[in-house]
Protein backbone atom coordinates (compact mmCIF):
# COMPACT_ATOMS: atom_id res chain seq x y z
CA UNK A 1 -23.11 -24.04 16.71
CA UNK A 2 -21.65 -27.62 16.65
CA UNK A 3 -22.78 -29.95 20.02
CA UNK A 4 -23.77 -27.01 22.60
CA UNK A 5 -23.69 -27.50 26.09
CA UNK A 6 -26.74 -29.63 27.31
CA UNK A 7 -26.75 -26.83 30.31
CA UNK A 8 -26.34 -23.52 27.82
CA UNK A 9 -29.39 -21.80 27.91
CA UNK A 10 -28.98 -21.73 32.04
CA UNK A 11 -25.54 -20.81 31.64
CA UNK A 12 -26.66 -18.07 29.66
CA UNK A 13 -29.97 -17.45 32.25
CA UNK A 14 -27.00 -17.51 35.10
CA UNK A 15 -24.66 -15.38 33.29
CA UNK A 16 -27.19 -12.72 32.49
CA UNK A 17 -29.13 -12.63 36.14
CA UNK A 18 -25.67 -12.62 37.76
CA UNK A 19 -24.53 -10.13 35.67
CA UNK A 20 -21.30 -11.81 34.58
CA UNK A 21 -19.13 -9.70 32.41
CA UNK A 22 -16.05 -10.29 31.14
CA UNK A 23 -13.12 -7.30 31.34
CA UNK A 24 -12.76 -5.07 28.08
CA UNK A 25 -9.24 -6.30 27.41
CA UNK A 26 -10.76 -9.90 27.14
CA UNK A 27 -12.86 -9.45 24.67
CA UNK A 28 -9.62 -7.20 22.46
CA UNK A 29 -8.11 -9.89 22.41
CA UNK A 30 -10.78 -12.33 21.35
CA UNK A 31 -11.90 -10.71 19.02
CA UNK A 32 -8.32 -9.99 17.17
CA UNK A 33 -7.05 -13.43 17.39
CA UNK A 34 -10.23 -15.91 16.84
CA UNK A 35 -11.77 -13.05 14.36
CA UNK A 36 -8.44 -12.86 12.30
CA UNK A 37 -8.10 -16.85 12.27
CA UNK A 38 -11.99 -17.41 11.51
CA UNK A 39 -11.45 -15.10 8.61
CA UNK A 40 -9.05 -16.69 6.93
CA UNK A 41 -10.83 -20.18 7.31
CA UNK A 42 -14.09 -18.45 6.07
CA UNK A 43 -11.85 -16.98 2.94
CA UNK A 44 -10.15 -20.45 1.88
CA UNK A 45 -12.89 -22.80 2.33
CA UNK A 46 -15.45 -19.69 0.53
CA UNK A 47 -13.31 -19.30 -2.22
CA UNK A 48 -13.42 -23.06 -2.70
CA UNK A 49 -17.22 -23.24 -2.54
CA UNK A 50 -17.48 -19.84 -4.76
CA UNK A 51 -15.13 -21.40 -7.44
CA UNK A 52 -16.85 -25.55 -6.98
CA UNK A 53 -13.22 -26.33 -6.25
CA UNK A 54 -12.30 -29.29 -4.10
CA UNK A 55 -9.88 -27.77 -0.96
CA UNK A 56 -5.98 -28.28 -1.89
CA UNK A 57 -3.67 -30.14 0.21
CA UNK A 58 -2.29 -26.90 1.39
CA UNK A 59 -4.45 -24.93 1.53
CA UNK A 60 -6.36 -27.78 4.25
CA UNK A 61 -3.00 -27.49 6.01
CA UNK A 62 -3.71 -23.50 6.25
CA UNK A 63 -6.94 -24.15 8.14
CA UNK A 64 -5.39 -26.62 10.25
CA UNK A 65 -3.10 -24.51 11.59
CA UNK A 66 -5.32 -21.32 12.09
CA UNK A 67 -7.82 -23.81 14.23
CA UNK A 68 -4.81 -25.22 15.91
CA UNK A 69 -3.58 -21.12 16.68
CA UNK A 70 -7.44 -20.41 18.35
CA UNK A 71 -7.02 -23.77 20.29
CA UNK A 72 -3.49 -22.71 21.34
CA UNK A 73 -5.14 -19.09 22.01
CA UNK A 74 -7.72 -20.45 24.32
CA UNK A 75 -5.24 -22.45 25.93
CA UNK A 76 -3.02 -19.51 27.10
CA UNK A 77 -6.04 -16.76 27.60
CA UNK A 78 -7.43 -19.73 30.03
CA UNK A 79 -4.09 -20.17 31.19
CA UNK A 80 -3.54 -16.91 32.31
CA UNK A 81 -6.81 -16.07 33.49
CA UNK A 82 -7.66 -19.02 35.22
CA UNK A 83 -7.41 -18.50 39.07
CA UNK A 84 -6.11 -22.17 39.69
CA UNK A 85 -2.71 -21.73 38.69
């Protein structure tokens, strides 16, 4: 993981000994949406690396716009399960 939190591991320690969980219906949908978009990143840039091919134009388009769908994702989960609307 990329830059973590300087305060993870007590997030973690916080989330675990408060028993934080997060609803069923949560997790369905992030796991459909960020799984399906992380897959199809993982499949262009791996068949890339598998066939010592530089990324095409388009194809770094593609995995701009499945990062920019889990960032608009996120947005709208938060959005809607934020309680400072």
């Amino acid at each position: 993981m990329a830059n973590p939190l300087s305060n993870e591991q007590e997030i973690y320690e916080r989330i675990e000994k408060e028993n934080i969980t997060v609803h069923p219906l949560i997790w369905e949908l992030l796991d459909h949406h960020i799984r399906n978009d992380l897959h199809v990143i993982n499949i262009i840039i791996g068949s890339s690396a598998v066939f010592n091919q530089s990324v095409s134009v388009s194809d770094a388009k593609k995995v701009i716009d499945h990062t920019g769908q889990i960032k608009k994702f996120l947005d709208r989960l938060k959005k809607t399960t934020s309680e400072y609307k």
